[in-house]
N, C-alpha and C. Protein backbone atom coordinates (compact mmCIF):
# COMPACT_ATOMS: atom_id res chain seq x y z
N UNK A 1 0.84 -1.19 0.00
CA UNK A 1 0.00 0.00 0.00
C UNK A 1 0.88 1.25 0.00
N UNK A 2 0.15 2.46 -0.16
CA UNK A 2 0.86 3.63 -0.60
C UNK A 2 -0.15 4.68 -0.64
N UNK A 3 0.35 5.71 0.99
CA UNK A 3 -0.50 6.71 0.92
C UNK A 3 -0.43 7.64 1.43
N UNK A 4 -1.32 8.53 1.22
CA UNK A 4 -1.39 10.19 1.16
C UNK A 4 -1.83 10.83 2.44
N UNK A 5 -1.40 11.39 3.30
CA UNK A 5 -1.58 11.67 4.95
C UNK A 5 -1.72 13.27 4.65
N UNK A 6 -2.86 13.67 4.77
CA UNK A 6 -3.22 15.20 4.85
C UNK A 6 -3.25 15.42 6.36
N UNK A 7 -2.47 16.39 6.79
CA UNK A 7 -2.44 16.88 8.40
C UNK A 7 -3.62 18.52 8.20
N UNK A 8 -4.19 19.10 8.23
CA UNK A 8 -4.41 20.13 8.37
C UNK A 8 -4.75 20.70 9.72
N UNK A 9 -3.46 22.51 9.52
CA UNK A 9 -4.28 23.00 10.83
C UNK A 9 -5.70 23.63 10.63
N UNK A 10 -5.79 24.29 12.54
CA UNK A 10 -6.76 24.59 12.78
C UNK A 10 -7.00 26.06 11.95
N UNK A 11 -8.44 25.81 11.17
CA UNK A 11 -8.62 27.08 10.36
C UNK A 11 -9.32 28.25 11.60
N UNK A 12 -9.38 29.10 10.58
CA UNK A 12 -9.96 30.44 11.56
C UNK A 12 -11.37 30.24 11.61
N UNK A 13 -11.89 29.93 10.83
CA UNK A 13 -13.87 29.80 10.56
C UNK A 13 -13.73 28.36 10.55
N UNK A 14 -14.06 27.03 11.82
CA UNK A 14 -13.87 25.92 11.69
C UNK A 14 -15.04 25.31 10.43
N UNK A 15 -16.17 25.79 10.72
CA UNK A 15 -17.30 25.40 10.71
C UNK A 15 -17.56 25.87 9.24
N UNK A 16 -16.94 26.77 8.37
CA UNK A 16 -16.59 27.01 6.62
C UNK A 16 -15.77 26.28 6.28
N UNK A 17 -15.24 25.73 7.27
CA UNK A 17 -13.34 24.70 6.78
C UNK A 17 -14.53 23.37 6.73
N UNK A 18 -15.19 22.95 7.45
CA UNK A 18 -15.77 21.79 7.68
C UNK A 18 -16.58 21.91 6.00
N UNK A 19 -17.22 22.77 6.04
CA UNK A 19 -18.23 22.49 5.03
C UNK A 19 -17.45 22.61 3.71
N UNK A 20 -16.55 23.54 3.37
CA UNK A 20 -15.98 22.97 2.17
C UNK A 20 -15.60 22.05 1.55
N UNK A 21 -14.58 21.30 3.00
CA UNK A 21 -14.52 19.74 3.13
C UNK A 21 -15.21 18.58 2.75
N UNK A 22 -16.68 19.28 3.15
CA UNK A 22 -16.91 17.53 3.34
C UNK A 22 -17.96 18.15 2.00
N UNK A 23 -18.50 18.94 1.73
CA UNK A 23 -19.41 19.63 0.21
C UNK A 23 -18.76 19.62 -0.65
N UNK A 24 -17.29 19.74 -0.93
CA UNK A 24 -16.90 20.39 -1.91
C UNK A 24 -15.07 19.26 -2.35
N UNK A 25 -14.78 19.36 -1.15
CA UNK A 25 -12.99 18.68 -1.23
C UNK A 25 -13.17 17.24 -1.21
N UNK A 26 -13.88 16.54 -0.18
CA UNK A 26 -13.38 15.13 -0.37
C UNK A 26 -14.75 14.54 -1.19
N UNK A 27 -15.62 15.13 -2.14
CA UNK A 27 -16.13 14.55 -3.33
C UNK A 27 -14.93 14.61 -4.13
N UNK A 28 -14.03 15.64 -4.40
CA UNK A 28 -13.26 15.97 -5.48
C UNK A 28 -11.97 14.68 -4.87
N UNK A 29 -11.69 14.54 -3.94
CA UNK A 29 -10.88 13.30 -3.60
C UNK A 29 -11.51 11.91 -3.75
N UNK A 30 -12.51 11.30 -3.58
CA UNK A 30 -13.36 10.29 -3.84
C UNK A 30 -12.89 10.19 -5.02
N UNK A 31 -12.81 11.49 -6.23
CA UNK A 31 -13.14 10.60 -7.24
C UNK A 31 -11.38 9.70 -7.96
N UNK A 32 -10.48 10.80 -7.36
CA UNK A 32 -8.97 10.18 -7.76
C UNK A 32 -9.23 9.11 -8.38
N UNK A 33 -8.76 8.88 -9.27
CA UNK A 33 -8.49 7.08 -9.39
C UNK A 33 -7.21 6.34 -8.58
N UNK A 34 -7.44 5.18 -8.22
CA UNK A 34 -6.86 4.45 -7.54
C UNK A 34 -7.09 4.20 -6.22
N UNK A 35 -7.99 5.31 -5.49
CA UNK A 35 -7.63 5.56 -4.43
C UNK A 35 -8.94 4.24 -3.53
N UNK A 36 -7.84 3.64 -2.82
CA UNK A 36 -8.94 2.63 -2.35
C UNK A 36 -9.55 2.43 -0.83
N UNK A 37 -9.18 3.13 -0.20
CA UNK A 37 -9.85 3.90 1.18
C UNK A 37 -8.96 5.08 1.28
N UNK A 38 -10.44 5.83 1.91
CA UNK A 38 -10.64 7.22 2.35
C UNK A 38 -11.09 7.14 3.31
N UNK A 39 -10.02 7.72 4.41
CA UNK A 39 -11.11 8.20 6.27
C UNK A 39 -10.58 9.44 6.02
N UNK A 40 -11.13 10.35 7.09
CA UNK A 40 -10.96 11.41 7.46
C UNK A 40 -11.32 11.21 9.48
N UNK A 41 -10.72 12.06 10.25
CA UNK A 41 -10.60 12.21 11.32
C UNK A 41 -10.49 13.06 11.47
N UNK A 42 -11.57 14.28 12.69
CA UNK A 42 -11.01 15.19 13.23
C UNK A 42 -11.00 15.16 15.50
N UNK A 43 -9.77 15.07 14.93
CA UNK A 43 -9.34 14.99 16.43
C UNK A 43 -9.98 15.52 17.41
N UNK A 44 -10.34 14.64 18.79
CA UNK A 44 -11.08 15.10 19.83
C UNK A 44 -9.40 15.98 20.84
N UNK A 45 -10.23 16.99 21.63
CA UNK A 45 -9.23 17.04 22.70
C UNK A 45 -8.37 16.26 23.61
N UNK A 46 -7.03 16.24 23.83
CA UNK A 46 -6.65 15.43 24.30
C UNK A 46 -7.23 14.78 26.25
N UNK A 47 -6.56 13.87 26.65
CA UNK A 47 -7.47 13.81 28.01
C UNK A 47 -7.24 14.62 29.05
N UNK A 48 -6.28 15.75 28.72
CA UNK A 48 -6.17 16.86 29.46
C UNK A 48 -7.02 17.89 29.15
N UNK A 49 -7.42 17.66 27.98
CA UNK A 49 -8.56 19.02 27.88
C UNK A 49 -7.54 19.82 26.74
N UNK A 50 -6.65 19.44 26.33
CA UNK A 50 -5.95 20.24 25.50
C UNK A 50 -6.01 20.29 23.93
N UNK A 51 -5.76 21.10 23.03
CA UNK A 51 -6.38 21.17 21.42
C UNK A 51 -5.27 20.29 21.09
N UNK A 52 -5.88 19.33 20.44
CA UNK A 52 -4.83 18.76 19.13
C UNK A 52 -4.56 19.44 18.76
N UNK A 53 -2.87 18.77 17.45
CA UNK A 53 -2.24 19.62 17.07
C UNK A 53 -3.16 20.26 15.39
N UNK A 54 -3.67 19.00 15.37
CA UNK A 54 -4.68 19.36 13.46
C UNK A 54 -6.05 18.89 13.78
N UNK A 55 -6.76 20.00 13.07
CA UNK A 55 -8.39 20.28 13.14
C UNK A 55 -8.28 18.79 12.36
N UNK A 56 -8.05 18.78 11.36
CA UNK A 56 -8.78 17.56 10.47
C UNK A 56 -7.51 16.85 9.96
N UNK A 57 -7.61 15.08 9.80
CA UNK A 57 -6.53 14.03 9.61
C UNK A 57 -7.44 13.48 8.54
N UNK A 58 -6.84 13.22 6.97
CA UNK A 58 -7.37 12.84 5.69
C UNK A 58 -6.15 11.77 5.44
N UNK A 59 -5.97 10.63 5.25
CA UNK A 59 -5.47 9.65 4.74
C UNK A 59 -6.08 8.92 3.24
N UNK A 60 -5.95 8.86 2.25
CA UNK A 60 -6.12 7.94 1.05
C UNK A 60 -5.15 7.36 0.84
N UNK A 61 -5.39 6.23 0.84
CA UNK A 61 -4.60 4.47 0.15
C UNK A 61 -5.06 4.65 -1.09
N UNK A 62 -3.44 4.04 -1.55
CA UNK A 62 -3.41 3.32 -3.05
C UNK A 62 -3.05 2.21 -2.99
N UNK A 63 -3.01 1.37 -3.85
CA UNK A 63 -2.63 -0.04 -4.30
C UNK A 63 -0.90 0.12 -4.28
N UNK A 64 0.11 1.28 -4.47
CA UNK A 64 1.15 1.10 -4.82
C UNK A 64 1.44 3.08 -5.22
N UNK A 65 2.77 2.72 -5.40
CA UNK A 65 3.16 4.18 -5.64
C UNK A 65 2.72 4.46 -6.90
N UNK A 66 3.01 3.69 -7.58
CA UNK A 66 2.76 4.06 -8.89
C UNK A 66 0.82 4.30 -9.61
N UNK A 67 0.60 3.81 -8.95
CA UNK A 67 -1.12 3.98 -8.94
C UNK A 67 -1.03 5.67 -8.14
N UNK A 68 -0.70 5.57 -7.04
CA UNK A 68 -0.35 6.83 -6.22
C UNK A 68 0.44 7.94 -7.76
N UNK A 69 0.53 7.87 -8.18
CA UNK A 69 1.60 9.15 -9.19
C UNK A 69 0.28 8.78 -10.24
N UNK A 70 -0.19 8.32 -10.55
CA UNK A 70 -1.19 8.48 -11.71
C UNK A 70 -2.24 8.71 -11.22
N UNK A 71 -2.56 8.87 -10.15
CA UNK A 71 -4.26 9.46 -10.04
C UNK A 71 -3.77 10.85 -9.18
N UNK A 72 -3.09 11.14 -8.62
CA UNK A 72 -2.52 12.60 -8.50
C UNK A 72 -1.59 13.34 -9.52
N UNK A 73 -1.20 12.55 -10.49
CA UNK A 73 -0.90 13.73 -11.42
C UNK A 73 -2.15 13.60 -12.25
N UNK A 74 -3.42 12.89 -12.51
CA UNK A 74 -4.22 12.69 -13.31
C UNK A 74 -4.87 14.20 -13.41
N UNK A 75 -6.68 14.50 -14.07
CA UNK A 75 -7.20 15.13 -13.84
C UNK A 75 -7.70 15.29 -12.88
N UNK A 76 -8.04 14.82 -12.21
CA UNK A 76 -8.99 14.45 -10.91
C UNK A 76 -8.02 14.63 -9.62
N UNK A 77 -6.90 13.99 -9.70
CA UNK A 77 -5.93 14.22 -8.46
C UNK A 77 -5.44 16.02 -8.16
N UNK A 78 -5.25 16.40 -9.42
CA UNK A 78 -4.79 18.01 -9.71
C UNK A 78 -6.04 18.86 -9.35
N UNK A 79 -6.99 18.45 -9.59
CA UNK A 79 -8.31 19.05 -9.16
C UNK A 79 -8.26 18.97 -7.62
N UNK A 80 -8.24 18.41 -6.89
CA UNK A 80 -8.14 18.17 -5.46
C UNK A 80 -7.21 19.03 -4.87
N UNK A 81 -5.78 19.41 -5.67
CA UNK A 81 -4.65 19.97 -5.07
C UNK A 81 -4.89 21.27 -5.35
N UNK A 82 -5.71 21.92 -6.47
CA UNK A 82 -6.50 22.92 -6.77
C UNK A 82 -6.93 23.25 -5.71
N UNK A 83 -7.96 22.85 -5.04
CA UNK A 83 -9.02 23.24 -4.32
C UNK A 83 -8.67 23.18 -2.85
N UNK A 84 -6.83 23.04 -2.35
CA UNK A 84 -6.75 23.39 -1.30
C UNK A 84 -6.45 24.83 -1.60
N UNK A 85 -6.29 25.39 -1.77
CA UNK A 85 -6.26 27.18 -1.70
C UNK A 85 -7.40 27.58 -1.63
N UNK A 86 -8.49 27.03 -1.60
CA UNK A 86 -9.80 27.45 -1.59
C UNK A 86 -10.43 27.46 -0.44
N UNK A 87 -9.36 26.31 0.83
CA UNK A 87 -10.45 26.33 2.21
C UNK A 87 -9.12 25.87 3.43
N UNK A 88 -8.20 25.65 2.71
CA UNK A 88 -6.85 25.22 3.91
C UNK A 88 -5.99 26.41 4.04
N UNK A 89 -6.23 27.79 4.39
CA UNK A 89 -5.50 28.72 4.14
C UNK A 89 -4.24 28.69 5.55
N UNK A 90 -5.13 28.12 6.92
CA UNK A 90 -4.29 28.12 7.87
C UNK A 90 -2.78 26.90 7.68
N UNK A 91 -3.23 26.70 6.49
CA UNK A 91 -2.04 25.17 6.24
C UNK A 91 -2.46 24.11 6.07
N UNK A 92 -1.62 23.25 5.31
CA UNK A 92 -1.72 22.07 5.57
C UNK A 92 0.08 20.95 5.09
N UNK A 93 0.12 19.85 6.31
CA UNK A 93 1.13 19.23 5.82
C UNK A 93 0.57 18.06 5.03
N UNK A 94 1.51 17.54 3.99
CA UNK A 94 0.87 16.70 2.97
C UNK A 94 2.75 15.58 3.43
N UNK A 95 1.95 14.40 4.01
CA UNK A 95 2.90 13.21 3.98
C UNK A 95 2.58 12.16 3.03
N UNK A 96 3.54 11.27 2.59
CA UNK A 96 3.62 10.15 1.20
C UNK A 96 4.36 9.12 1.64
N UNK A 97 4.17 8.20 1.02
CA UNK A 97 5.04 6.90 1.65
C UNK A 97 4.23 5.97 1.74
N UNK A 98 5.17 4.89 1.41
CA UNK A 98 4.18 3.11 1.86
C UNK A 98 4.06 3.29 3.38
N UNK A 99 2.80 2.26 3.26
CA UNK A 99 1.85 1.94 4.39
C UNK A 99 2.61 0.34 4.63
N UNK A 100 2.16 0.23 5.53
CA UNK A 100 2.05 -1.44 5.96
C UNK A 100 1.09 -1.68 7.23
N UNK A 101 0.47 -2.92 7.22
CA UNK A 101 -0.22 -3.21 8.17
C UNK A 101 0.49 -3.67 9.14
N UNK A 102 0.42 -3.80 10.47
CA UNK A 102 1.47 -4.35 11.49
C UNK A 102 0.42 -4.90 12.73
C-alpha cells in the first residue's frame, strides 16, 4: 500500500473549513483514481482538555506508488490539489510513503 496523509491545521472559521470539506474537497478526492480507502478524522481534545495539534486528519490508500503518481498527477488528483487554496488557508502538511499493516 501507498499513501497520502493530509495533516491540516486549525482554520480560523472551523465550521466554513468543515463544510468545504466535506461539500466540496473530499467529493473531489473520492473521485482520484486508484484511491482505495478514504477516512478522514477530526481529532477530539486530548485527556487533558488540551487542542490537538490538526483540526482535520485525511489519509487515502493506493494499491502502490505508482497507482499513487497516476491518479494525482491525473485530472482528478490536480483538481483536489487545486481546491486546497480554496479552504486550507491556515495550512496544511501533505505526507507520502508506503503503508504497511502491522
Amino acid at each position: 500500500m501507498f499513501q497520502l496523509t493530509a495533516l491540516y491545521n486549525h482554520p480560523e472559521d472551523a465550521a466554513a473549513f468543515d463544510r468545504h470539506y466535506d461539500t466540496v474537497h473530499a467529493p473531489l478526492a473520492k473521485k482520484i483514481p486508484g484511491v482505495q480507502r478514504f477516512t478522514v478524522s477530526r481529532p477530539a481534545p486530548g485527556p487533558d482538555g488540551a487542542q490537538p495539534p490538526y483540526h482535520l486528519v485525511a489519509v487515502l490508500e493506493f494499491p502502490d506508488a505508482a497507482a499513487f503518481q497516476s491518479g494525482m498527477g491525473g485530472t482528478e488528483g490536480q483538481a483536489a490539489v487545486a481546491d486546497l487554496d480554496n479552504f486550507a488557508g491556515a495550512g496544511v502538511t501533505l505526507l507520502t510513503g508506503p503503508s504497511n499493516q502491522v
